[in-house]
C-alpha atoms as a PDB file:
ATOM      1  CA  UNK A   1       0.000   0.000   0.000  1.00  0.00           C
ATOM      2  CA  UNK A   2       2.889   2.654   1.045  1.00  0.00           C
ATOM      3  CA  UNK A   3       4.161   2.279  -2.544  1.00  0.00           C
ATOM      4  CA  UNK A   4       0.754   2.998  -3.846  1.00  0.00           C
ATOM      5  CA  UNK A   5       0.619   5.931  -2.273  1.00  0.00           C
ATOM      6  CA  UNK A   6       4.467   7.052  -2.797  1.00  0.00           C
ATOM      7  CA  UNK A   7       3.080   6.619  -6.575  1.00  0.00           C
ATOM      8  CA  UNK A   8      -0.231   8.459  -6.070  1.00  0.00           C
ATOM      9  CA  UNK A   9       1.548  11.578  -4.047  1.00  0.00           C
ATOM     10  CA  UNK A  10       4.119  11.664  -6.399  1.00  0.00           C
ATOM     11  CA  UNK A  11       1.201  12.032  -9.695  1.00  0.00           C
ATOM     12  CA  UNK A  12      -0.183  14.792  -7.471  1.00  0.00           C
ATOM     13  CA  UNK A  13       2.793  16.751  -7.655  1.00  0.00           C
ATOM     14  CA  UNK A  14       3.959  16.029 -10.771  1.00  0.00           C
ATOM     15  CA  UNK A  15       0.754  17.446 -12.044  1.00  0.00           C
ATOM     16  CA  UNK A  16       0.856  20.745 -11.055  1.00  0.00           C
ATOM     17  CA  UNK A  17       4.654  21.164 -12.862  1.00  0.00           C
ATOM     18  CA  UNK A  18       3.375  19.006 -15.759  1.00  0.00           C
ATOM     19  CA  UNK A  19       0.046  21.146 -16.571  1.00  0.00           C
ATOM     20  CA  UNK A  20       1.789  24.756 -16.393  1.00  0.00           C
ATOM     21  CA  UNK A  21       4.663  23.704 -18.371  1.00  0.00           C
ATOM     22  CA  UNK A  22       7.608  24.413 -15.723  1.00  0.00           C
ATOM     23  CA  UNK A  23      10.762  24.006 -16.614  1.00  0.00           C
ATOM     24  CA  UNK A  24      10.976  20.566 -14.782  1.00  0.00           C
ATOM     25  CA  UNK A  25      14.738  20.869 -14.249  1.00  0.00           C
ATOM     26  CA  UNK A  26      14.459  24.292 -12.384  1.00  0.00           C
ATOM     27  CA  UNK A  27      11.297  22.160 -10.005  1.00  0.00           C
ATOM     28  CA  UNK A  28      12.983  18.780  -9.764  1.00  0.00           C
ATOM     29  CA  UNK A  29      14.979  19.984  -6.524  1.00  0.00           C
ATOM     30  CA  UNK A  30      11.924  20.887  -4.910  1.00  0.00           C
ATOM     31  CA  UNK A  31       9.834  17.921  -6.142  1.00  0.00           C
ATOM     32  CA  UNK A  32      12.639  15.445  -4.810  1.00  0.00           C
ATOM     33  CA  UNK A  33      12.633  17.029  -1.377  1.00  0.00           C
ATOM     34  CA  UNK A  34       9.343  16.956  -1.189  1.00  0.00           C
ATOM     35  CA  UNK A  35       9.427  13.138  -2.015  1.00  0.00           C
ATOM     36  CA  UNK A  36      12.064  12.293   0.650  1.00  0.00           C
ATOM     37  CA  UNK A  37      10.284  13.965   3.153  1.00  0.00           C
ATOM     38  CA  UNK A  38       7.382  12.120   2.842  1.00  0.00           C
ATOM     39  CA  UNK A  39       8.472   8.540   1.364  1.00  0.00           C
ATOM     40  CA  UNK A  40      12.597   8.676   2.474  1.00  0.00           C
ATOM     41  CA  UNK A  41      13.333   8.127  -1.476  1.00  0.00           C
ATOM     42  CA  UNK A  42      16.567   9.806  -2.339  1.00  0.00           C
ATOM     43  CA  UNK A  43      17.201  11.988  -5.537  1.00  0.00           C
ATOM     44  CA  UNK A  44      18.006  10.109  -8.174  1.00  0.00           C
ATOM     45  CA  UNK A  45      14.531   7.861  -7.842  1.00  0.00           C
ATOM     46  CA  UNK A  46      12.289  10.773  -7.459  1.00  0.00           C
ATOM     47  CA  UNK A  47      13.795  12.879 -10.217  1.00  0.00           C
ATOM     48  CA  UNK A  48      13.799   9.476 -12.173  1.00  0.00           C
ATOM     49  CA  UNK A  49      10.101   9.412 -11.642  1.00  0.00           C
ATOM     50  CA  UNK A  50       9.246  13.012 -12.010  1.00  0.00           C
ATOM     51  CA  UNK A  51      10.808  12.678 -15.969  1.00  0.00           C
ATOM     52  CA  UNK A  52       8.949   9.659 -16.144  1.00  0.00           C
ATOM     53  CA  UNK A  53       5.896  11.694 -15.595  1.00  0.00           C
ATOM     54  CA  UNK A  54       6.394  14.219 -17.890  1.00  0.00           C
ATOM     55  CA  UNK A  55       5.737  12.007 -20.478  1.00  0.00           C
ATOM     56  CA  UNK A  56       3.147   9.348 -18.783  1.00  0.00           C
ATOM     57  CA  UNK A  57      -1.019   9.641 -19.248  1.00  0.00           C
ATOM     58  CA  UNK A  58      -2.394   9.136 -15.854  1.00  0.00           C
ATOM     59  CA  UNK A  59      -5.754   8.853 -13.894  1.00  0.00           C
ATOM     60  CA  UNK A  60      -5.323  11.969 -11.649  1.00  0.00           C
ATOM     61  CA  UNK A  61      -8.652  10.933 -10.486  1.00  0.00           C
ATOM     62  CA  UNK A  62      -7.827   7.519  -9.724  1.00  0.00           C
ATOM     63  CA  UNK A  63      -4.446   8.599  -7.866  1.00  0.00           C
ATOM     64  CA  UNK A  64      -6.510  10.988  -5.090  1.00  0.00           C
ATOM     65  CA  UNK A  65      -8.939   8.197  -4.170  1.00  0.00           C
ATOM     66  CA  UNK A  66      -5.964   6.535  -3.631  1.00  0.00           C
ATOM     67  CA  UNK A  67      -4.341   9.074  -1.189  1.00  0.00           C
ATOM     68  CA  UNK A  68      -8.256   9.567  -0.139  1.00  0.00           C
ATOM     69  CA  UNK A  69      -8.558   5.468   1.041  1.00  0.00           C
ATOM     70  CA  UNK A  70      -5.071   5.837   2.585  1.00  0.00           C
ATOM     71  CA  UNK A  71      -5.464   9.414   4.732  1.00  0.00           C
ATOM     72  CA  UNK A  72      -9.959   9.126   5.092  1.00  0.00           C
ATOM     73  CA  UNK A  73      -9.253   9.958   8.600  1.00  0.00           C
ATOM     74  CA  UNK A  74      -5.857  11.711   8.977  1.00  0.00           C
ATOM     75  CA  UNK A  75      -7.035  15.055   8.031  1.00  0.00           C
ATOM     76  CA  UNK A  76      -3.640  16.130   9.372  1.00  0.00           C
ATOM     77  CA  UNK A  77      -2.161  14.056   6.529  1.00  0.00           C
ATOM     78  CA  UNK A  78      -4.354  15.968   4.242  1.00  0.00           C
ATOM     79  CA  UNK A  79      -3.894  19.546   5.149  1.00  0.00           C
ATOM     80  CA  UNK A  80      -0.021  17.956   5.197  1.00  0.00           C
ATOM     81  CA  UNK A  81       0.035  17.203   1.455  1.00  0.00           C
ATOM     82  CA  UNK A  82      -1.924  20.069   0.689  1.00  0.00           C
ATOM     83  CA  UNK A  83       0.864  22.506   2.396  1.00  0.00           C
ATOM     84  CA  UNK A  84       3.286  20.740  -0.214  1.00  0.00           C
ATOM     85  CA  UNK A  85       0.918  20.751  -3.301  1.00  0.00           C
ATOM     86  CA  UNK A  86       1.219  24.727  -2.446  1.00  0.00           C
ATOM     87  CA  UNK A  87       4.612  24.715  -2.067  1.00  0.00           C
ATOM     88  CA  UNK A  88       5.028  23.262  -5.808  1.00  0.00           C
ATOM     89  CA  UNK A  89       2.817  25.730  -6.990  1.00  0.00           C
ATOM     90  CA  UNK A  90       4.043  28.952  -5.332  1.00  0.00           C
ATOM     91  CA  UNK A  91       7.760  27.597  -6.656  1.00  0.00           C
ATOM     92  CA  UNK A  92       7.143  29.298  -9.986  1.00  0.00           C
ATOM     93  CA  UNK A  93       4.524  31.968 -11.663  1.00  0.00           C
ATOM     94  CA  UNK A  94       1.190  31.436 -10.165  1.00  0.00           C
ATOM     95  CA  UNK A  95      -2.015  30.869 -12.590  1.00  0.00           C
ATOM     96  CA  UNK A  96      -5.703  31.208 -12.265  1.00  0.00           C
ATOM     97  CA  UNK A  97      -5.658  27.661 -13.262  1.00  0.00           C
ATOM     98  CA  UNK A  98      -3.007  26.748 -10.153  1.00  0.00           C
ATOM     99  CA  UNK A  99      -6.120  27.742  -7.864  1.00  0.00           C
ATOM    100  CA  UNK A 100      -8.534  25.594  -9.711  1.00  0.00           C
ATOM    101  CA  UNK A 101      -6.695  22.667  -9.618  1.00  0.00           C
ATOM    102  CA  UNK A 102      -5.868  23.143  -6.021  1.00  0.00           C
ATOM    103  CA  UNK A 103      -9.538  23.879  -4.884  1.00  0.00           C
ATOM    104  CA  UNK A 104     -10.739  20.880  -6.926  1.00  0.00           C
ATOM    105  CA  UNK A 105      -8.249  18.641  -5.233  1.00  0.00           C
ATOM    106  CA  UNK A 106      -8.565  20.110  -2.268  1.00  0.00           C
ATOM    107  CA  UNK A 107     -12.424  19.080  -2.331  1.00  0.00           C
ATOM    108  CA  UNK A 108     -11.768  16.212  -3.789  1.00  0.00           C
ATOM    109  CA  UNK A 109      -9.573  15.382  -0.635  1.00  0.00           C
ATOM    110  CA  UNK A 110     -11.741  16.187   1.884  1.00  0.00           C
ATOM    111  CA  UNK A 111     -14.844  14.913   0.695  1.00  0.00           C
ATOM    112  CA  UNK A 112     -14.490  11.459   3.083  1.00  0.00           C
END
């Protein structure tokens, strides 16, 4: 389950570099932090799968009931990964479309 959710976290913040276009070089540092925080990966895997993202079709959807089914009752956990899903997106130029996506998985997140 714990590598489920490594993978599911991980698609979360991937997303938000992979739908405004960052420069994912310039966010990897930040992204593979992030990652050994929460998951004690080191660099080189994270960044590995952060490329590997880039590139990947995914089931965004799919990935937060995962993290939902995991954290339904650690709302801690929650407001946690939303502090870092911020922290991606305040890393670079902030969009209208940043908000959106962070209110609709924000919702999404807390609707257990």
């Amino acid at each position: 389950m714990e590598k489920k959710i490594k993978e599911s976290v991980g698609t979360l913040l991937a997303h938000i570099i992979k739908i405004d276009n960052r420069d994912v070089k310039k966010e990897a540092p930040l992204f593979c932090e992030i990652m050994g925080q929460n998951f004690e990966c080191n660099s080189d895997e994270a960044e590995t799968f952060l490329y590997a993202m880039m590139n990947k079709d995914y089931d965004l959807d799919k990935h937060i009931e995962i993290i939902n089914d995991a954290l339904c009752d650690d709302k801690l956990s929650k407001f946690h990964l939303l502090e870092q899903l911020n922290h991606i997106i305040y890393s670079d130029t902030i969009s209208e479309e940043d908000y959106k996506v962070f209110e609709d998985i924000k919702e999404r997140l807390f609707a257990c």
